[in-house]
PDB file of N, CA and C in Angstrom:
ATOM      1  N   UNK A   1       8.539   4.338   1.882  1.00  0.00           N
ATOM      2  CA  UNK A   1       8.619   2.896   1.642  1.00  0.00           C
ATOM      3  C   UNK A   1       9.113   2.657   0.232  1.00  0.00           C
ATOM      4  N   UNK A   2       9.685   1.601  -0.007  1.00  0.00           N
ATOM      5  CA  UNK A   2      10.328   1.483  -0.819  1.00  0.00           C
ATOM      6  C   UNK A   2       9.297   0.649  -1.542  1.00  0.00           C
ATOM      7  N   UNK A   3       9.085   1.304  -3.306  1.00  0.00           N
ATOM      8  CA  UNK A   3       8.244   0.270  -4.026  1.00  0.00           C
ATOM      9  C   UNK A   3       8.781  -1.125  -4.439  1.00  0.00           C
ATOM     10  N   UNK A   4       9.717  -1.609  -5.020  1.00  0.00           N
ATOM     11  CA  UNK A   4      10.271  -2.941  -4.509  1.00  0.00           C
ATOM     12  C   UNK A   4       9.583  -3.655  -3.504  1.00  0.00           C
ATOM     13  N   UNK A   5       9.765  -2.914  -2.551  1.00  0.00           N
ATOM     14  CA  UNK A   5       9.590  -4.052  -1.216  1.00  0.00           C
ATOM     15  C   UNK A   5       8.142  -4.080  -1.152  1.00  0.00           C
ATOM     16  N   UNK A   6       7.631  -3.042  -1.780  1.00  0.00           N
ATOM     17  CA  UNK A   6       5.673  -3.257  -1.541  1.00  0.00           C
ATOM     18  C   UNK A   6       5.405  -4.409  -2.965  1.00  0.00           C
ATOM     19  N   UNK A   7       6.226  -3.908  -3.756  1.00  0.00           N
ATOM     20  CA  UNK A   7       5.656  -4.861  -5.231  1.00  0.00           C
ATOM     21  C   UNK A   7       5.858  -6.635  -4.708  1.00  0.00           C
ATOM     22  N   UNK A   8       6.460  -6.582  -3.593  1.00  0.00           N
ATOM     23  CA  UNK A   8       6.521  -7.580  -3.079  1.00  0.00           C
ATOM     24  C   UNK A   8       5.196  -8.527  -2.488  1.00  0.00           C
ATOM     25  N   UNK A   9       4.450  -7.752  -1.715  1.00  0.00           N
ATOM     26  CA  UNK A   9       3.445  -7.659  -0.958  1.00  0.00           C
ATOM     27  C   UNK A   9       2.263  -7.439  -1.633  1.00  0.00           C
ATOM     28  N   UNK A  10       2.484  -6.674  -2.942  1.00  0.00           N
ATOM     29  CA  UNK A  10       0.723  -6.490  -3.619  1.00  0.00           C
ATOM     30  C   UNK A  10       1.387  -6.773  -5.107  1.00  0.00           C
ATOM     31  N   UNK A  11       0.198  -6.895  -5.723  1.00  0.00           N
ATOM     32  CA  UNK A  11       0.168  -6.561  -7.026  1.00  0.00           C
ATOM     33  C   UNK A  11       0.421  -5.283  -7.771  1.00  0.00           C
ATOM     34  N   UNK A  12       0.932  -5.145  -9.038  1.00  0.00           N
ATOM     35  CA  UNK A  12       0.880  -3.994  -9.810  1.00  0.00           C
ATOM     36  C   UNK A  12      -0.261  -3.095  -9.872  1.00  0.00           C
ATOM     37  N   UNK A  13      -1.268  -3.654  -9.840  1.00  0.00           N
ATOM     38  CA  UNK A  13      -2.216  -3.371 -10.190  1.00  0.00           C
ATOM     39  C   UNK A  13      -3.004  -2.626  -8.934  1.00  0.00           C
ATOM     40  N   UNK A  14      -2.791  -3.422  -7.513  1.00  0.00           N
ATOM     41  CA  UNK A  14      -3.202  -3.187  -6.361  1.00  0.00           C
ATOM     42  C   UNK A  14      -2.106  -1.580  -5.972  1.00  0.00           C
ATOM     43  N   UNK A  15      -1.082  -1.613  -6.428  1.00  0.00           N
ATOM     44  CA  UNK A  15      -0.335  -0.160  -6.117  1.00  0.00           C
ATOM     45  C   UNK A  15      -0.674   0.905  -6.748  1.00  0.00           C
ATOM     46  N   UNK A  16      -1.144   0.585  -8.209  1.00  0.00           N
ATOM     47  CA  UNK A  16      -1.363   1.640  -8.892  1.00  0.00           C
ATOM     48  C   UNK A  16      -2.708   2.515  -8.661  1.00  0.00           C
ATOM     49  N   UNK A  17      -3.556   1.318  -8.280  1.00  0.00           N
ATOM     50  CA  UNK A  17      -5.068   1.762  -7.262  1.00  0.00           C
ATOM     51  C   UNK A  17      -4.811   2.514  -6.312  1.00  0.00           C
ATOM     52  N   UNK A  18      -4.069   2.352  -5.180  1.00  0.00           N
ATOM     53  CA  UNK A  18      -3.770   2.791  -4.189  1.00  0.00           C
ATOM     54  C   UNK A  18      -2.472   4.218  -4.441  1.00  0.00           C
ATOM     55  N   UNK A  19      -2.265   4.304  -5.633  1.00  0.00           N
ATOM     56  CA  UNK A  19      -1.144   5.398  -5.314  1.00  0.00           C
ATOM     57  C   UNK A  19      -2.177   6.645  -6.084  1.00  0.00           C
ATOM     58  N   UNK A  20      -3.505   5.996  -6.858  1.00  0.00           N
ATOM     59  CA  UNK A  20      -4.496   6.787  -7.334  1.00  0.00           C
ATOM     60  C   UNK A  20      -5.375   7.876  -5.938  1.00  0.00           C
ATOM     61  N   UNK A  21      -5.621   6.687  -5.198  1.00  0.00           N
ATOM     62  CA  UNK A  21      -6.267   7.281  -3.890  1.00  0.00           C
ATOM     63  C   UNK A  21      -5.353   8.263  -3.392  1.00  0.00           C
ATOM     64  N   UNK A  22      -4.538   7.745  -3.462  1.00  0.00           N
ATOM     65  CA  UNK A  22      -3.327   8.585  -2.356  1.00  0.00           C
ATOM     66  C   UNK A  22      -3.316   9.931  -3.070  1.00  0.00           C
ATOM     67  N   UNK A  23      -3.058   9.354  -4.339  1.00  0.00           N
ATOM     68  CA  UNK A  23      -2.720  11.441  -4.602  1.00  0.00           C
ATOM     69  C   UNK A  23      -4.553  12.263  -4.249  1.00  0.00           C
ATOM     70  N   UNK A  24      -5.459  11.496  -4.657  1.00  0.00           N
ATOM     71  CA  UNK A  24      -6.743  12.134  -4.051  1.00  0.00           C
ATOM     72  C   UNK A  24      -6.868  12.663  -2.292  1.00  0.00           C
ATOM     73  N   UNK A  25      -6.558  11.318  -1.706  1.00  0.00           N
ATOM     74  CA  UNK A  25      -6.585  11.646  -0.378  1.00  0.00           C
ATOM     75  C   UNK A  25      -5.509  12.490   0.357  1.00  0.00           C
ATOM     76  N   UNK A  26      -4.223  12.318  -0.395  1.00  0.00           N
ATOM     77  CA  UNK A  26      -2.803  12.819   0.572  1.00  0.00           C
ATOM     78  C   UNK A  26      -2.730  12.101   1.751  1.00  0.00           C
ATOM     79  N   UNK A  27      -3.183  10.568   1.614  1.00  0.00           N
ATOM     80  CA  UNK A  27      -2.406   9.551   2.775  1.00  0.00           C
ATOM     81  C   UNK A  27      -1.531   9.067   2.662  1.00  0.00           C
ATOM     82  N   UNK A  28      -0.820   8.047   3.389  1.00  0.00           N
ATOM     83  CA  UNK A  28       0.471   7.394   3.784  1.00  0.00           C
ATOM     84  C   UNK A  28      -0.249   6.280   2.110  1.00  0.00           C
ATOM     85  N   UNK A  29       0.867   5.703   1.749  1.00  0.00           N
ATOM     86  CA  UNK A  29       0.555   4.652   0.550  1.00  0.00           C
ATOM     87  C   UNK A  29       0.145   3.546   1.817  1.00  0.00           C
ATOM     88  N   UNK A  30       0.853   3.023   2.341  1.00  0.00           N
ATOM     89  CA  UNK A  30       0.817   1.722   3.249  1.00  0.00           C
ATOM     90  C   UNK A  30      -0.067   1.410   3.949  1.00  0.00           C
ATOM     91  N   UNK A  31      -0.902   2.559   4.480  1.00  0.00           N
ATOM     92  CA  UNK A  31      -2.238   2.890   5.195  1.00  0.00           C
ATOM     93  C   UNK A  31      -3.556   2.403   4.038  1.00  0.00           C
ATOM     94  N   UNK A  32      -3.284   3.264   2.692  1.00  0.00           N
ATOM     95  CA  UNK A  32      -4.155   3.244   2.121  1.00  0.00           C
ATOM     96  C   UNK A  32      -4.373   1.485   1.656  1.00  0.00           C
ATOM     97  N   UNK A  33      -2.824   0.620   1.275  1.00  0.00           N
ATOM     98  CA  UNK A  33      -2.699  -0.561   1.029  1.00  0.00           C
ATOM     99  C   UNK A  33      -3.726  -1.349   1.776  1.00  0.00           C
ATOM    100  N   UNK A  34      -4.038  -1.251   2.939  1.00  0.00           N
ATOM    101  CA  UNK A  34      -3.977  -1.824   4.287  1.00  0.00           C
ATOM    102  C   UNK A  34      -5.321  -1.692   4.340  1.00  0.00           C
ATOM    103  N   UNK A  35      -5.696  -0.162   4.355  1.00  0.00           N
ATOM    104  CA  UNK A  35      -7.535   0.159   4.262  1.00  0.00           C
ATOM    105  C   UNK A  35      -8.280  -0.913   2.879  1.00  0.00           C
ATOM    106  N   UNK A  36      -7.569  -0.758   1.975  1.00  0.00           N
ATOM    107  CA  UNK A  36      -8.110  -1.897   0.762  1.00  0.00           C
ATOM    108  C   UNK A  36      -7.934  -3.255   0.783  1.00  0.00           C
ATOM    109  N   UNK A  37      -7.705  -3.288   2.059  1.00  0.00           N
ATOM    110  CA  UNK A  37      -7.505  -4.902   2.093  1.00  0.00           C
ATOM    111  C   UNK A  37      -6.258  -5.740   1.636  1.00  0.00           C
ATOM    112  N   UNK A  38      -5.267  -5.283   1.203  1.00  0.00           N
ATOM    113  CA  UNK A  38      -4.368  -5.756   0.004  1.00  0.00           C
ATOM    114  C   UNK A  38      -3.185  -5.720   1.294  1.00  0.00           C
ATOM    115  N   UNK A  39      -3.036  -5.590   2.321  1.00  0.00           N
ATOM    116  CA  UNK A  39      -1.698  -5.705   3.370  1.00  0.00           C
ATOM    117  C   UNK A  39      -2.635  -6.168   4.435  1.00  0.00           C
ATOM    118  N   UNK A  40      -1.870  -6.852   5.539  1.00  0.00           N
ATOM    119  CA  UNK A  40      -2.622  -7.641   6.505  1.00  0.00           C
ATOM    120  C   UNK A  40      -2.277  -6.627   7.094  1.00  0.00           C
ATOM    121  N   UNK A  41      -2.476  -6.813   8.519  1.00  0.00           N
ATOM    122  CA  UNK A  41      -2.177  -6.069   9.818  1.00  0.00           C
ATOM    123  C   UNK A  41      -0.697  -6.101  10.156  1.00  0.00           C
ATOM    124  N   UNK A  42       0.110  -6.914  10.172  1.00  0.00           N
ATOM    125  CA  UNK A  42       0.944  -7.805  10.467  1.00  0.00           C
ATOM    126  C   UNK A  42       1.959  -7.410   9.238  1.00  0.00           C
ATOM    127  N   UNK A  43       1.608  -7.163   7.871  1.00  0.00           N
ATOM    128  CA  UNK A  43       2.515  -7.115   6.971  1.00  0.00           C
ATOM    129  C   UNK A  43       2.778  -5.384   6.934  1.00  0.00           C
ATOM    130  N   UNK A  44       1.660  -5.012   7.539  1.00  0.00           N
ATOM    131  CA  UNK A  44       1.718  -3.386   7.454  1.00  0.00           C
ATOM    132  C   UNK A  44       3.020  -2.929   8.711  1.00  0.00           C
ATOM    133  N   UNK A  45       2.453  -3.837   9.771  1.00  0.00           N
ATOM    134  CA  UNK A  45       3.225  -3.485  10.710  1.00  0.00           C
ATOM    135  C   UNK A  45       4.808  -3.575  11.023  1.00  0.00           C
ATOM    136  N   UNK A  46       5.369  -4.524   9.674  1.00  0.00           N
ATOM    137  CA  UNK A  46       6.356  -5.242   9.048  1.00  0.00           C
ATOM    138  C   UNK A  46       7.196  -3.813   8.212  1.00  0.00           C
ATOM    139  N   UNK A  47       6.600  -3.043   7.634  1.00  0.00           N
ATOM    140  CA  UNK A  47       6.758  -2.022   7.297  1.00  0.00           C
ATOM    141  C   UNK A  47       6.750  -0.838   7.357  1.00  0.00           C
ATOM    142  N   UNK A  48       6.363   0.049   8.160  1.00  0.00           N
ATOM    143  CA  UNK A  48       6.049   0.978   8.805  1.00  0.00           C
ATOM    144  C   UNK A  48       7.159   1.038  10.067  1.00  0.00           C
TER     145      UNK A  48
END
């Protein structure tokens, strides 16, 4: 996914959280967006 198009959708602040998890967990970024509340269902599904 392209960060552009997510900086669109969240905050700076909300990516940098989530790209923290990610390197902990080794998930999808967009998943993790989505688990934190910060992407709807609908915006995830928009992307993916």
């Amino acid at each position: 996914m392209n960060t552009h198009k997510l900086l669109q959708l969240v905050t700076g602040s909300q990516l940098e959280l989530a790209q923290k998890i990610q390197r902990r967990e080794q998930g999808t970024l967009e998943i993790i967006l989505w688990r934190l509340g910060f992407l709807t269902r609908e915006q995830l599904g928009s992307i993916l």
